[in-house]
N, C-alpha and C. Protein backbone atom coordinates (compact mmCIF):
# COMPACT_ATOMS: atom_id res chain seq x y z
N UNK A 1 -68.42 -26.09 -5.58
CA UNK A 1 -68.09 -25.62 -6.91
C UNK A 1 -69.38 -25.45 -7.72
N UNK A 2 -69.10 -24.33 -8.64
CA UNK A 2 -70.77 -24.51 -9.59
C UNK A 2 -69.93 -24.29 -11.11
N UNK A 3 -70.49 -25.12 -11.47
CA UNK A 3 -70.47 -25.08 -12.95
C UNK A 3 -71.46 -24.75 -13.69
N UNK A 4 -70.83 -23.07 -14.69
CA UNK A 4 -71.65 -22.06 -15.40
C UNK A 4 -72.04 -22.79 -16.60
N UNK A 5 -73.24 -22.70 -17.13
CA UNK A 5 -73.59 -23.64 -18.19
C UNK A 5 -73.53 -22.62 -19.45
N UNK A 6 -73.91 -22.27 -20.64
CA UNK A 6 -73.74 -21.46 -21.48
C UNK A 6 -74.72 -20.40 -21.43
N UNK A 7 -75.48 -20.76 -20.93
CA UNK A 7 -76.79 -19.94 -21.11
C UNK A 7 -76.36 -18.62 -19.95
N UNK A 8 -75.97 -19.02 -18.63
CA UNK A 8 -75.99 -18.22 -17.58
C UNK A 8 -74.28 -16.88 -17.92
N UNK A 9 -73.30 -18.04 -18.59
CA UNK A 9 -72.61 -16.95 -19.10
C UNK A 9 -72.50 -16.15 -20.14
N UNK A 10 -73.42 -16.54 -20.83
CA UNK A 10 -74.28 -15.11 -21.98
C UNK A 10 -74.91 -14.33 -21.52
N UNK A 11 -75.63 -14.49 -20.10
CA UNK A 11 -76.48 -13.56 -19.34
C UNK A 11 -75.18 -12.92 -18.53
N UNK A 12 -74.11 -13.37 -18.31
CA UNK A 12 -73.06 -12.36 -17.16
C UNK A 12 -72.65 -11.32 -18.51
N UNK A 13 -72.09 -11.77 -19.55
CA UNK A 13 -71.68 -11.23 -20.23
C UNK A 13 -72.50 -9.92 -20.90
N UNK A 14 -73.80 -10.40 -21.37
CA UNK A 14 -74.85 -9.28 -21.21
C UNK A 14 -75.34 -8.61 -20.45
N UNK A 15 -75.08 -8.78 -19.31
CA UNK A 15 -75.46 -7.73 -17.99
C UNK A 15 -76.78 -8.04 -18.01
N UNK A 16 -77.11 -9.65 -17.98
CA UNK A 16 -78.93 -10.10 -17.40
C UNK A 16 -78.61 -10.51 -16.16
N UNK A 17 -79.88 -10.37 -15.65
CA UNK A 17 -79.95 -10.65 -14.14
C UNK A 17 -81.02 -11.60 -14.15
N UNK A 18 -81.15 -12.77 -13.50
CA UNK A 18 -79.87 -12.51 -12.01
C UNK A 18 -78.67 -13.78 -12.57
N UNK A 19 -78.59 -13.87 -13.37
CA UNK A 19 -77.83 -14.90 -13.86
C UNK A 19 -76.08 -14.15 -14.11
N UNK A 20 -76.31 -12.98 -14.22
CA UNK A 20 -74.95 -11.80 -14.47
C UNK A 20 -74.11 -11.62 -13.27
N UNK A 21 -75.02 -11.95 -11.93
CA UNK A 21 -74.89 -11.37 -10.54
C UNK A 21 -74.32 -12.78 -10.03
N UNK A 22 -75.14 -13.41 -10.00
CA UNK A 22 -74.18 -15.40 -9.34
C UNK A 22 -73.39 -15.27 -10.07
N UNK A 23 -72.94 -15.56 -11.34
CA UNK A 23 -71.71 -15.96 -12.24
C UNK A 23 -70.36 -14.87 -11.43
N UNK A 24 -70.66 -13.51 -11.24
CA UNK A 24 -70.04 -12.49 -10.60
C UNK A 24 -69.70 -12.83 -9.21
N UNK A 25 -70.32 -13.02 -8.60
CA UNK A 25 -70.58 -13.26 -6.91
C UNK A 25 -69.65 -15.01 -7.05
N UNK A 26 -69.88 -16.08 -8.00
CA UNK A 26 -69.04 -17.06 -8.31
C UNK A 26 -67.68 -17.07 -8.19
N UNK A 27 -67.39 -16.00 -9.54
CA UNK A 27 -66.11 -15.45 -9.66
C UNK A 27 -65.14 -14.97 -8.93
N UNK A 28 -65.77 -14.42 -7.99
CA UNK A 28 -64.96 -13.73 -7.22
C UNK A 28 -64.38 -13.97 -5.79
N UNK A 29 -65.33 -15.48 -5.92
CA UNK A 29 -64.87 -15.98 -4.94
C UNK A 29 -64.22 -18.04 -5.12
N UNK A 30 -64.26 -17.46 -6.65
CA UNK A 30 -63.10 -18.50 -7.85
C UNK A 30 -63.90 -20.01 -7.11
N UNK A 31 -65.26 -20.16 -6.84
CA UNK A 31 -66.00 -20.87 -7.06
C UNK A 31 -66.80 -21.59 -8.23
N UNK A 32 -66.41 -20.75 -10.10
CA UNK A 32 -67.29 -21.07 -11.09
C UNK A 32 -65.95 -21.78 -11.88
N UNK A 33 -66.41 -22.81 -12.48
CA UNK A 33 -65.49 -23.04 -13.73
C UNK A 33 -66.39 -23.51 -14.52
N UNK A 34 -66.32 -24.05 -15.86
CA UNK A 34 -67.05 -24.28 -17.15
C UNK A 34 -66.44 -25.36 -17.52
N UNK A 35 -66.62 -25.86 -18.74
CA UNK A 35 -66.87 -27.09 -19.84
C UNK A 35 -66.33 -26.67 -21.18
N UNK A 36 -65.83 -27.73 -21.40
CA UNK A 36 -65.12 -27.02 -22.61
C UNK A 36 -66.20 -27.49 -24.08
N UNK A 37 -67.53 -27.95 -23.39
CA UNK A 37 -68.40 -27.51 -24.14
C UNK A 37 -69.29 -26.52 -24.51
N UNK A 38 -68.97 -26.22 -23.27
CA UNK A 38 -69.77 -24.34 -23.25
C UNK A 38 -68.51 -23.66 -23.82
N UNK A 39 -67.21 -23.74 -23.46
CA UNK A 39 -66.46 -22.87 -24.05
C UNK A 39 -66.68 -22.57 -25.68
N UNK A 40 -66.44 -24.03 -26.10
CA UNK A 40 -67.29 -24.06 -27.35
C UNK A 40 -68.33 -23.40 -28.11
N UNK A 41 -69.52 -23.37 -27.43
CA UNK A 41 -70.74 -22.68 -27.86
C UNK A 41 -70.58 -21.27 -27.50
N UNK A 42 -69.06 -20.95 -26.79
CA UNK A 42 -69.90 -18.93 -26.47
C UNK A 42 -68.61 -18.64 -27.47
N UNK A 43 -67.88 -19.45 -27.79
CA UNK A 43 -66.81 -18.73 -28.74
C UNK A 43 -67.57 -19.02 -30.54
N UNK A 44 -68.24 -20.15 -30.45
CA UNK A 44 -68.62 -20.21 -32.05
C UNK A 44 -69.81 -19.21 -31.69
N UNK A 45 -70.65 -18.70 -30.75
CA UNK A 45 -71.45 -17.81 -31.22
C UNK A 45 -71.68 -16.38 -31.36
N UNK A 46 -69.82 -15.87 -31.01
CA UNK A 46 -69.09 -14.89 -30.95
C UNK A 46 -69.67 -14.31 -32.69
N UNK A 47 -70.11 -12.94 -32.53
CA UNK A 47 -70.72 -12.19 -33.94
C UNK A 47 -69.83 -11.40 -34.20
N UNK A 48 -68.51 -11.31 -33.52
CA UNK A 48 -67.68 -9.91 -33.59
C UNK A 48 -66.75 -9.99 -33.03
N UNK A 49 -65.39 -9.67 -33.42
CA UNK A 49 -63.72 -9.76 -33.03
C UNK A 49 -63.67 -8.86 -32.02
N UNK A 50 -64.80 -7.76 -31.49
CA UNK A 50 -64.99 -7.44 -30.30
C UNK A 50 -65.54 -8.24 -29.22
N UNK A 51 -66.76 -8.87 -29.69
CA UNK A 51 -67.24 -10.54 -28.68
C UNK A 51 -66.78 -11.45 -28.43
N UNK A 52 -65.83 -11.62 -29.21
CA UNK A 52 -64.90 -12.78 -29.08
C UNK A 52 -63.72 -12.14 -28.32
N UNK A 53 -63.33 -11.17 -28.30
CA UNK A 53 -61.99 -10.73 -27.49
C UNK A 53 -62.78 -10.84 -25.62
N UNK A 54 -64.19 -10.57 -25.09
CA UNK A 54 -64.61 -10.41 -24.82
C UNK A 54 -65.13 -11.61 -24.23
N UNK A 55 -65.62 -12.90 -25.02
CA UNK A 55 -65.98 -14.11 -24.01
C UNK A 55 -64.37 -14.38 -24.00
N UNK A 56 -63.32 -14.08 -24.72
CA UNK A 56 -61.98 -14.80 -23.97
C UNK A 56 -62.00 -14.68 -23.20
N UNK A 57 -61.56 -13.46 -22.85
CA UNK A 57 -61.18 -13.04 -21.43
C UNK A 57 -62.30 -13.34 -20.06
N UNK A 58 -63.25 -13.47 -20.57
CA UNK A 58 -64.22 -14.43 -19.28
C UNK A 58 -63.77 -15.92 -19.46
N UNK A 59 -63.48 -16.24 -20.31
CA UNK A 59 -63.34 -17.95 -20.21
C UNK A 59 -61.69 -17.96 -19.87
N UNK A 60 -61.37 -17.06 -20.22
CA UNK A 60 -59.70 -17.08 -19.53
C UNK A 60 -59.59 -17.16 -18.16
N UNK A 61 -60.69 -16.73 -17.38
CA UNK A 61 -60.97 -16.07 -15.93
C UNK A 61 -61.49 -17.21 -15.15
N UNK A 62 -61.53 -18.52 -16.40
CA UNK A 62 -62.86 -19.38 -15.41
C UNK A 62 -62.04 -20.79 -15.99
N UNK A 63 -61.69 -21.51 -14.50
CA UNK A 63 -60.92 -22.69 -14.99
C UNK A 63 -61.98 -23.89 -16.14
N UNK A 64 -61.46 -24.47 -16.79
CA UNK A 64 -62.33 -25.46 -17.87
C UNK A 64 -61.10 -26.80 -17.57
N UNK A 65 -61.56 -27.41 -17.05
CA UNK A 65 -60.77 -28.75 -17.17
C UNK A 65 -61.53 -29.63 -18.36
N UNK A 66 -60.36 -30.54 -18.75
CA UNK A 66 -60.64 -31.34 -20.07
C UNK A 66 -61.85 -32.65 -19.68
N UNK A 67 -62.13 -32.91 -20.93
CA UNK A 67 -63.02 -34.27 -20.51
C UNK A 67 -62.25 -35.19 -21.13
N UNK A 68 -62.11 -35.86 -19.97
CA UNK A 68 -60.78 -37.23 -20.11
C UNK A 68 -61.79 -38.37 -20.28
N UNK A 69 -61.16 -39.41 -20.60
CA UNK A 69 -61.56 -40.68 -21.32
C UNK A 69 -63.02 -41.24 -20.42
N UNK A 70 -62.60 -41.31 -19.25
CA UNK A 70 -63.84 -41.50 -17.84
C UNK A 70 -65.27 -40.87 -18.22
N UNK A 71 -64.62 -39.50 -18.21
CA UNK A 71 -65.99 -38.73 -18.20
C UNK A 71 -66.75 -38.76 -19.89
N UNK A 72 -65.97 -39.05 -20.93
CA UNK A 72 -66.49 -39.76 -22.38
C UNK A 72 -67.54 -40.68 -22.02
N UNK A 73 -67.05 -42.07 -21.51
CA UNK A 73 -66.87 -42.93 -21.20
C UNK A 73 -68.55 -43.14 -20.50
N UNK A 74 -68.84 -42.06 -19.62
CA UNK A 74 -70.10 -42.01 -18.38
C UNK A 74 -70.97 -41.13 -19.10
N UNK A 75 -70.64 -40.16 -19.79
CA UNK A 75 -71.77 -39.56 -20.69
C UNK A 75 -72.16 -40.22 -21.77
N UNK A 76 -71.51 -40.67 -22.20
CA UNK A 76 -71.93 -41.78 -23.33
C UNK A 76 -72.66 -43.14 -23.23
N UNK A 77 -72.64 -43.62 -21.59
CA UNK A 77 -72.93 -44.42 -21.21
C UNK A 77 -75.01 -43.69 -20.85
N UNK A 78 -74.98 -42.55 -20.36
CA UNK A 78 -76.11 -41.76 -19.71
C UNK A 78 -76.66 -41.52 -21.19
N UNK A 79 -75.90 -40.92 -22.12
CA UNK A 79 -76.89 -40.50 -23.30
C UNK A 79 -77.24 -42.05 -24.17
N UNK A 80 -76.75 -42.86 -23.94
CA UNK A 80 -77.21 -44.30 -24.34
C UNK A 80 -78.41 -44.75 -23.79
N UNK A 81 -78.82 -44.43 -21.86
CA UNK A 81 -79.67 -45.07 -21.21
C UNK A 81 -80.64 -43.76 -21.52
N UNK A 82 -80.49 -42.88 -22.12
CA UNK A 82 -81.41 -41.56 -21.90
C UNK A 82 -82.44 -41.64 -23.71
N UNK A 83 -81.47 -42.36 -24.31
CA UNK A 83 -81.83 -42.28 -25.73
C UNK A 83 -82.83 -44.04 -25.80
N UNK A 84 -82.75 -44.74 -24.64
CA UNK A 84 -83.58 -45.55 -25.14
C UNK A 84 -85.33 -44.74 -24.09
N UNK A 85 -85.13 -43.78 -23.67
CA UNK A 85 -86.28 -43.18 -22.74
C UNK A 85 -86.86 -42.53 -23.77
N UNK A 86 -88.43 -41.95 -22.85
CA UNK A 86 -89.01 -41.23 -23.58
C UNK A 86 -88.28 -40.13 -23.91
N UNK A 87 -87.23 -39.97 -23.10
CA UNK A 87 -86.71 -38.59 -22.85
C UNK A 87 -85.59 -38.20 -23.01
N UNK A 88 -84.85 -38.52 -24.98
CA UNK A 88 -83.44 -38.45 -24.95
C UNK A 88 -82.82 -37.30 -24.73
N UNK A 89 -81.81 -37.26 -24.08
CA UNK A 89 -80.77 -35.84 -24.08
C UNK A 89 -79.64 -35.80 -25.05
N UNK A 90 -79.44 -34.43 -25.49
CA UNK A 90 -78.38 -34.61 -26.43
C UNK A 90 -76.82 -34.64 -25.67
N UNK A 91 -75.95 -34.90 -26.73
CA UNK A 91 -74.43 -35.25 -26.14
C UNK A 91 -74.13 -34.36 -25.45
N UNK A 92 -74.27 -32.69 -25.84
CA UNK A 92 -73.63 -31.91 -24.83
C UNK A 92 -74.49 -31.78 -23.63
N UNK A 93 -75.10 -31.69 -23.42
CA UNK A 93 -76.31 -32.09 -22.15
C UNK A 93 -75.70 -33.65 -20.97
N UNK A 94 -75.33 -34.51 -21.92
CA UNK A 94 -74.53 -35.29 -21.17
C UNK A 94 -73.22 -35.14 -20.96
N UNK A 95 -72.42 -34.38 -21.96
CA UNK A 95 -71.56 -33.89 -21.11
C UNK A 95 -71.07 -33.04 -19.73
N UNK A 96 -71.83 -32.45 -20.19
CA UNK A 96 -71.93 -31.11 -19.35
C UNK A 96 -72.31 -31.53 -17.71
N UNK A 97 -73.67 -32.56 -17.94
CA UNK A 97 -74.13 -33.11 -16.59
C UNK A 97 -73.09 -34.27 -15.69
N UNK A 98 -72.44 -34.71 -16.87
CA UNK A 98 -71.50 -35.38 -16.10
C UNK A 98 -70.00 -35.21 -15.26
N UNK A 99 -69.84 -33.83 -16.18
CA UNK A 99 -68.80 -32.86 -16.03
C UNK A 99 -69.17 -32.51 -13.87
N UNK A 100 -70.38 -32.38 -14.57
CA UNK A 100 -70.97 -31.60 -13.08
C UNK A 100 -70.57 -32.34 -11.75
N UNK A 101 -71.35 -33.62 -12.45
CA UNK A 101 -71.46 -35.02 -11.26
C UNK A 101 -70.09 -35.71 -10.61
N UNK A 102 -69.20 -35.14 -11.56
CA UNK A 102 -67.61 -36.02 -11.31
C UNK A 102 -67.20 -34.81 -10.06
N UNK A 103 -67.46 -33.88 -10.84
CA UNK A 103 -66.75 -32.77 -10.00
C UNK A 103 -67.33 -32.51 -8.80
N UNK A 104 -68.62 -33.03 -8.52
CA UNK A 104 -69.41 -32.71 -7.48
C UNK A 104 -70.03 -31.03 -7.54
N UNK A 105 -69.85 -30.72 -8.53
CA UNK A 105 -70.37 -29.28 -8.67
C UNK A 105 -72.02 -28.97 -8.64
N UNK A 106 -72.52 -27.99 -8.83
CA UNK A 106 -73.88 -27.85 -9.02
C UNK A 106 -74.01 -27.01 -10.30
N UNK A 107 -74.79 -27.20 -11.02
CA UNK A 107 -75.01 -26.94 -12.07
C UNK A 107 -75.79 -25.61 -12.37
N UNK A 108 -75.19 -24.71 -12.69
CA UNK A 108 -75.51 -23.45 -12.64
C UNK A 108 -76.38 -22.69 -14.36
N UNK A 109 -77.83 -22.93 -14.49
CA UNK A 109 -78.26 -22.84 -15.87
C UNK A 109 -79.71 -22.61 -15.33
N UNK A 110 -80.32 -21.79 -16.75
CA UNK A 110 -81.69 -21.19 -16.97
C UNK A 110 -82.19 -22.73 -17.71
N UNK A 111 -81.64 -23.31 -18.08
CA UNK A 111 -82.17 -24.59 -18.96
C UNK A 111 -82.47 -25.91 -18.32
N UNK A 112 -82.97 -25.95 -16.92
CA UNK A 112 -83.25 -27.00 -16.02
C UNK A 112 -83.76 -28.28 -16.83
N UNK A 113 -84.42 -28.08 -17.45
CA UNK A 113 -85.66 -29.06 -18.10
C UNK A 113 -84.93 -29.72 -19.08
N UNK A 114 -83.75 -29.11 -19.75
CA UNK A 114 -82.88 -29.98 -20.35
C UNK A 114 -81.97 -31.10 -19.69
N UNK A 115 -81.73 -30.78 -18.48
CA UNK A 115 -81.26 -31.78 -17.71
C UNK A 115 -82.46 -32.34 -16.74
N UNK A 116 -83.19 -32.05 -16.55
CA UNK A 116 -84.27 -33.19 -15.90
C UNK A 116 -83.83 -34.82 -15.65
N UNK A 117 -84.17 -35.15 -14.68
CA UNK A 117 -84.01 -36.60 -14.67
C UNK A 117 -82.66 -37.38 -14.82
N UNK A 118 -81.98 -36.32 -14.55
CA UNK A 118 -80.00 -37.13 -14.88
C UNK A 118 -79.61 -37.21 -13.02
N UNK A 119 -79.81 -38.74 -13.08
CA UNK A 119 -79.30 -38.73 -11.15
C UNK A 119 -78.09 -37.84 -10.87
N UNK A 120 -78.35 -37.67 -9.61
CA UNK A 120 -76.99 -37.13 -9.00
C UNK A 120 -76.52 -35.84 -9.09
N UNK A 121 -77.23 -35.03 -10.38
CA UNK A 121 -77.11 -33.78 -11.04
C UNK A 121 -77.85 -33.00 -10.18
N UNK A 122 -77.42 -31.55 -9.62
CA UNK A 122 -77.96 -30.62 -8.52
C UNK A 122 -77.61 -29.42 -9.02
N UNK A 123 -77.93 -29.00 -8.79
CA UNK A 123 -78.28 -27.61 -9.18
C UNK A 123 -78.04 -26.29 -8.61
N UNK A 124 -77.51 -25.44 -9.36
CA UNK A 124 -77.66 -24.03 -7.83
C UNK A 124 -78.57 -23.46 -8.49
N UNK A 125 -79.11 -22.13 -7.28
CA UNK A 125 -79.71 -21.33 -7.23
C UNK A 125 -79.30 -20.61 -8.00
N UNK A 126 -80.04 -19.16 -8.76
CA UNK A 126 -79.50 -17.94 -8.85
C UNK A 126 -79.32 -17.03 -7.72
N UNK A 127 -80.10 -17.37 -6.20
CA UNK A 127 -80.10 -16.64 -4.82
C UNK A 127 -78.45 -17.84 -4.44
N UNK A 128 -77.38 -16.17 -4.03
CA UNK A 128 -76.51 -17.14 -3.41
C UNK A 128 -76.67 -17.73 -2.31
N UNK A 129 -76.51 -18.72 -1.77
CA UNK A 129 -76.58 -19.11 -0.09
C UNK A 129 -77.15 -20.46 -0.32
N UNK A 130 -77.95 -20.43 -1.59
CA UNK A 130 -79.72 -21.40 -1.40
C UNK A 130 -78.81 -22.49 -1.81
């Protein structure tokens, strides 16, 4: 499974590459689902009742399971051990990574360096196969 982070489905939606092409090549083989924290961020940054009709129907297309008490529970626990580091991460960053880690997914984003250093968290490629 890969889980699309926000960044990579603003690039499908914009027709950037190569981030437009995995999310696609994902899809279609109903390998991608999302976070209902990214759902979040591509609908509040919707500029237009045409953009917004527009990330629906991609987030309609892409399963988002809820974050249940557990996965609260383990990100909150990670952004606690991350916030006494040099190197705090913010909440949705721990969500999102933990979202990943439960599900066993790989984490599909241009924003690597924001997740740096969160065990267990893997990553895909933009090359499918890798």
């Amino acid at each position: 499974m890969i889980l699309a982070d926000t960044d990579v489905l603003v690039d499908f939606l914009a027709g950037v590459e190569p981030g437009a092409a995995r999310v696609r090549l994902e899809l279609e083989h109903g390998q991608l689902f999302t976070t209902p924290i990214n759902r979040f961020e591509l609908l509040s940054g919707a500029s237009s009742a045409r953009q917004t009709r527009l990330i629906r129907q991609l987030l309609d297309a892409i399963p988002c399971p809820s974050i249940d008490q557990s996965i609260a529970d383990q990100a909150a626990e990670m952004h606690r051990t991350f916030a006494q580091s040099e190197r705090p991460l913010s909440m949705n960053v721990c969500l999102i990574a933990t979202v990943a880690t439960v599900n066993r997914a790989q984490l599909l984003t241009r924003e690597r360096t924001a997740f740096e250093g969160i065990p267990n968290l893997a990553f895909a490629s933009f090359a499918a196969g890798e």
